[in-house]
Protein backbone atom coordinates (compact mmCIF):
# COMPACT_ATOMS: atom_id res chain seq x y z
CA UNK A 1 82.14 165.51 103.26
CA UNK A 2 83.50 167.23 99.89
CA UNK A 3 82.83 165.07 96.68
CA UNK A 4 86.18 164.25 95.17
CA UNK A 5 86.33 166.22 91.50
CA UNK A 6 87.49 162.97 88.97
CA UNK A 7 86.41 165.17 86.20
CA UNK A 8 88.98 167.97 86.89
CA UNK A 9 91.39 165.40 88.21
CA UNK A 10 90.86 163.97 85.13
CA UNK A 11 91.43 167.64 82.71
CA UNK A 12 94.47 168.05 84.99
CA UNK A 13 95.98 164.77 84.00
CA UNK A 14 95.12 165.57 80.75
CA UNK A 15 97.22 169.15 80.38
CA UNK A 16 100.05 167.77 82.35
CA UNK A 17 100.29 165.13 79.84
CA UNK A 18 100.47 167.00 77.04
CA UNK A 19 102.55 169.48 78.52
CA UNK A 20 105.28 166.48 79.17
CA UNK A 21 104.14 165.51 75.26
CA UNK A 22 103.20 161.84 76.38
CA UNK A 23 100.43 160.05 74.51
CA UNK A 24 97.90 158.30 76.52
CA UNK A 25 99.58 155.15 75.28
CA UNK A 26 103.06 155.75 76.30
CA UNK A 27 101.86 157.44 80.44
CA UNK A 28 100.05 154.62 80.78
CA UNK A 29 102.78 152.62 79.58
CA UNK A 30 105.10 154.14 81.89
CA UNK A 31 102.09 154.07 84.80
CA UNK A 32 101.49 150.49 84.19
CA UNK A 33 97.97 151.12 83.46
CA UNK A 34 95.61 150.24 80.20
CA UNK A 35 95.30 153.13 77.71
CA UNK A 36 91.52 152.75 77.88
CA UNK A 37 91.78 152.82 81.75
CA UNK A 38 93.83 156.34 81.55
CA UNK A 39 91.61 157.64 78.55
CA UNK A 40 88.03 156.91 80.85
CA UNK A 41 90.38 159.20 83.71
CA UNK A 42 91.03 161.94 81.91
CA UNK A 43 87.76 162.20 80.64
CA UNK A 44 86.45 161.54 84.60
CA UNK A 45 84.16 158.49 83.44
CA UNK A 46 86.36 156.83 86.01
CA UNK A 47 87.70 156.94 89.73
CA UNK A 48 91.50 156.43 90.53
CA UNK A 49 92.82 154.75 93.47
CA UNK A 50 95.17 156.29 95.43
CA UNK A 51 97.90 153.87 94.20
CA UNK A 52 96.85 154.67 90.58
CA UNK A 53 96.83 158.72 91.44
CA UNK A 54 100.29 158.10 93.19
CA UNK A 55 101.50 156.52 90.12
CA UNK A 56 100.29 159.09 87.83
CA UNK A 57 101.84 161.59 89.54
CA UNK A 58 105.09 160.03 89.64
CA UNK A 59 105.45 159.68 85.71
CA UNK A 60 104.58 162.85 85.55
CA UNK A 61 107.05 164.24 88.24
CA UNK A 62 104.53 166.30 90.12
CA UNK A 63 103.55 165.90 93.67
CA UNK A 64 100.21 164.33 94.22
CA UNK A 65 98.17 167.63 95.09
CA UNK A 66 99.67 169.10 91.92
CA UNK A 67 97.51 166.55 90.52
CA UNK A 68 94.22 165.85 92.91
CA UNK A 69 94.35 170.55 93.24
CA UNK A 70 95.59 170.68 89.46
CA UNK A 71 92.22 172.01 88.55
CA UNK A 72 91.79 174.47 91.52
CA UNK A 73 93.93 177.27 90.29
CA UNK A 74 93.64 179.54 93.16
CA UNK A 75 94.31 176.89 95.50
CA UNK A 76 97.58 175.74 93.80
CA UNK A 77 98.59 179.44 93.67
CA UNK A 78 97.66 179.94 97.50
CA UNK A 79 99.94 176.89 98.27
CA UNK A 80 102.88 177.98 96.38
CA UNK A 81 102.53 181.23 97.67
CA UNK A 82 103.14 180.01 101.17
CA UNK A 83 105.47 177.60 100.40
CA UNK A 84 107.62 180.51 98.68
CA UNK A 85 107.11 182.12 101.81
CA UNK A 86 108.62 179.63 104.02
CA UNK A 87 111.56 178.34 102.19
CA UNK A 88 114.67 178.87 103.78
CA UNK A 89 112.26 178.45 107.51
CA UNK A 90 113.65 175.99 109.82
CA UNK A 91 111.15 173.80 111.68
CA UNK A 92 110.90 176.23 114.58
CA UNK A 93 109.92 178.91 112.39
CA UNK A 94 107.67 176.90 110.53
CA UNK A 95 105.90 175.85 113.49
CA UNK A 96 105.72 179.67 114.28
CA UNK A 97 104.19 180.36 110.82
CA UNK A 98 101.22 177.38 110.93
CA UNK A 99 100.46 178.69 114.47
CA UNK A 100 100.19 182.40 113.19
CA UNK A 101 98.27 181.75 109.83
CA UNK A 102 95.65 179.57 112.02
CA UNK A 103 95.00 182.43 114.49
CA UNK A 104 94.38 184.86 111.02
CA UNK A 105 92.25 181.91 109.71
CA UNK A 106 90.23 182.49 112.97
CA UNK A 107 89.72 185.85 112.67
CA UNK A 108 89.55 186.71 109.10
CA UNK A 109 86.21 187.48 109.87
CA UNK A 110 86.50 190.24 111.93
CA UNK A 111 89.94 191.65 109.90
């Protein structure tokens, strides 16, 4: 099993709270969390529960893998890339697409 990353979870909060120009004080105001509790996250001296991650993520309008995948920049570009992809798909197409991308992820070896 994959350790879970609460340092980069925590640089990720970090940028995305500067980028909305909070202060620690007023997200974790708005989080209903201690300052000192979101300062130890950022800085990944601390775990999050989900509820606290789902929180976070809320005040800071981004989905909750924006925030857990912040730090994994080709991940969150991979994502988005198939998400572009797919808007506009209705469910049979989507269904369509996930069967089609798991037969390449089966043979991406041999491609």
């Amino acid at each position: 099993m994959n350790n879970i990353d609460y340092k980069s979870i925590g640089k990720t909060i970090r940028r995305l709270r500067l980028e909305h120009g909070f202060t620690q004080e007023e997200l974790s105001e708005q989080c209903g969390i201690s300052t000192s509790y979101l300062g130890y996250v950022e800085r990944g001296a601390r775990s999050l529960s989900l509820v606290t991650a789902v929180k976070i993520s809320g005040c800071l309008h981004v989905s909750l893998d924006t925030l857990i995948l912040g730090g994994m920049e080709m991940s969150n570009n991979f994502f988005a890339s198939i998400e572009k992809a797919a808007q506009g798909f209705d469910e049979e197409k989507r269904e369509r697409m996930i069967r089609l991308f798991k037969i390449l992820v089966e043979n991406a070896d041999d491609m």
